[in-house]
C-alpha atoms as a PDB file:
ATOM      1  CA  UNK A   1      17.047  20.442 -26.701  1.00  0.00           C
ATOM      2  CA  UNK A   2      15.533  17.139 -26.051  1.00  0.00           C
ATOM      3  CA  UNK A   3      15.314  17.863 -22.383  1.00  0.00           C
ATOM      4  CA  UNK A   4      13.908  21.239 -22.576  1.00  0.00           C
ATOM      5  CA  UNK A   5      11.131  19.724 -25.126  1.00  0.00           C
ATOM      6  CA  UNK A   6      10.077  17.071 -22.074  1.00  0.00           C
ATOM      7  CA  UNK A   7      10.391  19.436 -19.681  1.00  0.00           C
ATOM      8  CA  UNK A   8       8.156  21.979 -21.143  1.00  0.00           C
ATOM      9  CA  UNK A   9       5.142  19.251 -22.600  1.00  0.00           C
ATOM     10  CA  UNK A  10       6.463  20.213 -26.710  1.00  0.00           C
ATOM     11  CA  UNK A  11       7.434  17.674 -29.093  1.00  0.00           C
ATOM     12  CA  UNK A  12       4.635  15.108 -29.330  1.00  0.00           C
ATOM     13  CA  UNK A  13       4.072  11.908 -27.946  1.00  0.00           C
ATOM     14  CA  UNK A  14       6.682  10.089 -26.142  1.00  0.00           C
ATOM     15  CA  UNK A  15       7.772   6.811 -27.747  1.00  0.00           C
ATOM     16  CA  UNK A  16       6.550   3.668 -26.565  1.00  0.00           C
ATOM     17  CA  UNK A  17       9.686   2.662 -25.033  1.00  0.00           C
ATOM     18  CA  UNK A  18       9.574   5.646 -22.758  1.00  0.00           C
ATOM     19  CA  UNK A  19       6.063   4.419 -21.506  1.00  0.00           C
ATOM     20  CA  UNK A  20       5.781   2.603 -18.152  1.00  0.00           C
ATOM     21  CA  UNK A  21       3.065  -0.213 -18.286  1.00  0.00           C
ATOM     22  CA  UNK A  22       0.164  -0.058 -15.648  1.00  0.00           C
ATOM     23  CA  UNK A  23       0.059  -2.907 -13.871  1.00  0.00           C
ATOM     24  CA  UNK A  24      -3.049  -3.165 -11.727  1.00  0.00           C
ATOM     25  CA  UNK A  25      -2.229  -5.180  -8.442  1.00  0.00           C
ATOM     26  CA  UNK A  26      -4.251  -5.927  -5.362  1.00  0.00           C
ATOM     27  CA  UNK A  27      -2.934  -4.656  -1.904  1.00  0.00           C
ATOM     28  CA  UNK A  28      -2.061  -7.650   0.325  1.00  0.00           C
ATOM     29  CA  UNK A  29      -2.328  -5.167   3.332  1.00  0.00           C
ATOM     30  CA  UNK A  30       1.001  -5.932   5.024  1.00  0.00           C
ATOM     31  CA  UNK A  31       2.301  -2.971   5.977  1.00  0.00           C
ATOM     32  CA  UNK A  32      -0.591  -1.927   9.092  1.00  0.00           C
ATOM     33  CA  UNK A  33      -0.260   0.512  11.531  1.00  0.00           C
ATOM     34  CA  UNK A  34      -2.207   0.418  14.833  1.00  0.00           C
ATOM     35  CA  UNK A  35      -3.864   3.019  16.118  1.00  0.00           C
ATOM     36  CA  UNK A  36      -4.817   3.785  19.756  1.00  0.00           C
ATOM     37  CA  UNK A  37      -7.332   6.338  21.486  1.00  0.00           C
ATOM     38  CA  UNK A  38      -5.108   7.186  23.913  1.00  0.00           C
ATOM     39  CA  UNK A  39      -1.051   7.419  24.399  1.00  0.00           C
ATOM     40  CA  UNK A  40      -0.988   4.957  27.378  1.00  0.00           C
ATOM     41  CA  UNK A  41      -2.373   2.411  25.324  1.00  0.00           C
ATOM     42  CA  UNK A  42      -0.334   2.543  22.341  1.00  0.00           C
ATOM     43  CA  UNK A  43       1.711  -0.592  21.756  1.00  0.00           C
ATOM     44  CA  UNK A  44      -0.892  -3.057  23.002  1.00  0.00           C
ATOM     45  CA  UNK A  45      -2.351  -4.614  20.631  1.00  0.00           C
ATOM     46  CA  UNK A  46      -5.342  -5.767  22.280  1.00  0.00           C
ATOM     47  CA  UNK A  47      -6.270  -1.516  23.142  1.00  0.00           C
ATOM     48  CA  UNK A  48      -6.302  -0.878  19.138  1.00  0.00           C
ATOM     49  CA  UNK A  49      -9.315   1.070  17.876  1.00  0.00           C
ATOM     50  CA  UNK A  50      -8.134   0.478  13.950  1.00  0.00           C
ATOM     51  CA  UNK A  51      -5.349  -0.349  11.831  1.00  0.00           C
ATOM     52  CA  UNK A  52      -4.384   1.563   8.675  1.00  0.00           C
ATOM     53  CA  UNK A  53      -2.506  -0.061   5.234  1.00  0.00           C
ATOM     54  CA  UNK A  54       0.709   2.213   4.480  1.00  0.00           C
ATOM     55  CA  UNK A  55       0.686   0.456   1.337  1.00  0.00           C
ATOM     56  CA  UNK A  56      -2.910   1.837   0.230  1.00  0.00           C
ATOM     57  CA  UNK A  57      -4.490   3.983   3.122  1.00  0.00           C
ATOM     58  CA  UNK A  58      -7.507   1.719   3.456  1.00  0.00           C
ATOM     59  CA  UNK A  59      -8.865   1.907   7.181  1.00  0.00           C
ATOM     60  CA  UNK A  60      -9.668  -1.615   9.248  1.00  0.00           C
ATOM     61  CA  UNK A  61     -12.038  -2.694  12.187  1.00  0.00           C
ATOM     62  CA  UNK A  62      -9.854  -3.807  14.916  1.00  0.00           C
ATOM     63  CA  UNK A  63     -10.606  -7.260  14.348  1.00  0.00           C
ATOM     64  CA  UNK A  64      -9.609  -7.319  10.934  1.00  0.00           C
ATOM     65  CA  UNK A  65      -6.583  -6.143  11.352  1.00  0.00           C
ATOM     66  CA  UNK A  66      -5.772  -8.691  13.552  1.00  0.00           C
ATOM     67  CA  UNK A  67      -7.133 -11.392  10.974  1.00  0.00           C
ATOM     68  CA  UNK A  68      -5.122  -9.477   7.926  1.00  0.00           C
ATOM     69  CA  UNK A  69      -2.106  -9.784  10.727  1.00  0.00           C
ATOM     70  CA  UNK A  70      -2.285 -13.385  11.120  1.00  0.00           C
ATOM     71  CA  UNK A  71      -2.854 -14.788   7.427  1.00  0.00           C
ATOM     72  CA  UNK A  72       0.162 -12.021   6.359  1.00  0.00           C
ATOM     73  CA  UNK A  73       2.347 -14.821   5.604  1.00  0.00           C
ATOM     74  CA  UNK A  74      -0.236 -16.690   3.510  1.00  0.00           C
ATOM     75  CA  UNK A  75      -1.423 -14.011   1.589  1.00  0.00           C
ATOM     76  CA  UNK A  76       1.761 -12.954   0.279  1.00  0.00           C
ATOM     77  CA  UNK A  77       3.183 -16.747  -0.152  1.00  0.00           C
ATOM     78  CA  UNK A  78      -0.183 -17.332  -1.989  1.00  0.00           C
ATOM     79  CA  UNK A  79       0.473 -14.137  -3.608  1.00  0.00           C
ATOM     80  CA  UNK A  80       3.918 -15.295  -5.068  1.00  0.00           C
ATOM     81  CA  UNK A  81       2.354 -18.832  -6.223  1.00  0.00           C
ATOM     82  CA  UNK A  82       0.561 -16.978  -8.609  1.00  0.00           C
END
């Protein structure tokens, strides 16, 4: 009945093993998608009007997404330092 109980929100709090901890990171943006105005131009980089995170759906200026592009590999080796 343990299942239903869950299922349905009875039986009180969950115990604190069941809990997931919230761990708050920061995006390193490495996971950007181009985008392009027009079909012809999609796959060169130097026609991209903005680049989108997968990871967190923030939007970038052309230009940074070419700067996040470059330092990827420091950010996330930096990132792993830590």
């Amino acid at each position: 009945m343990g299942f239903f109980n869950k299922l349905f929100g009875k039986g009180g709090e969950s115990s604190s093993m069941d809990r997931q901890p919230e761990i708050q990171t920061t995006c390193l943006h490495t996971s950007l998608t181009g985008r392009w105005d027009s079909v012809e131009d999609m796959g060169n980089e130097n026609k991209v009007t903005g680049w989108q995170c997968q990871s967190c759906g923030q939007n970038f200026t052309p230009t940074e997404g070419r700067t996040l592009r470059r330092s990827e590999a420091d950010r996330v080796k930096s990132e792993l330092e830590v």
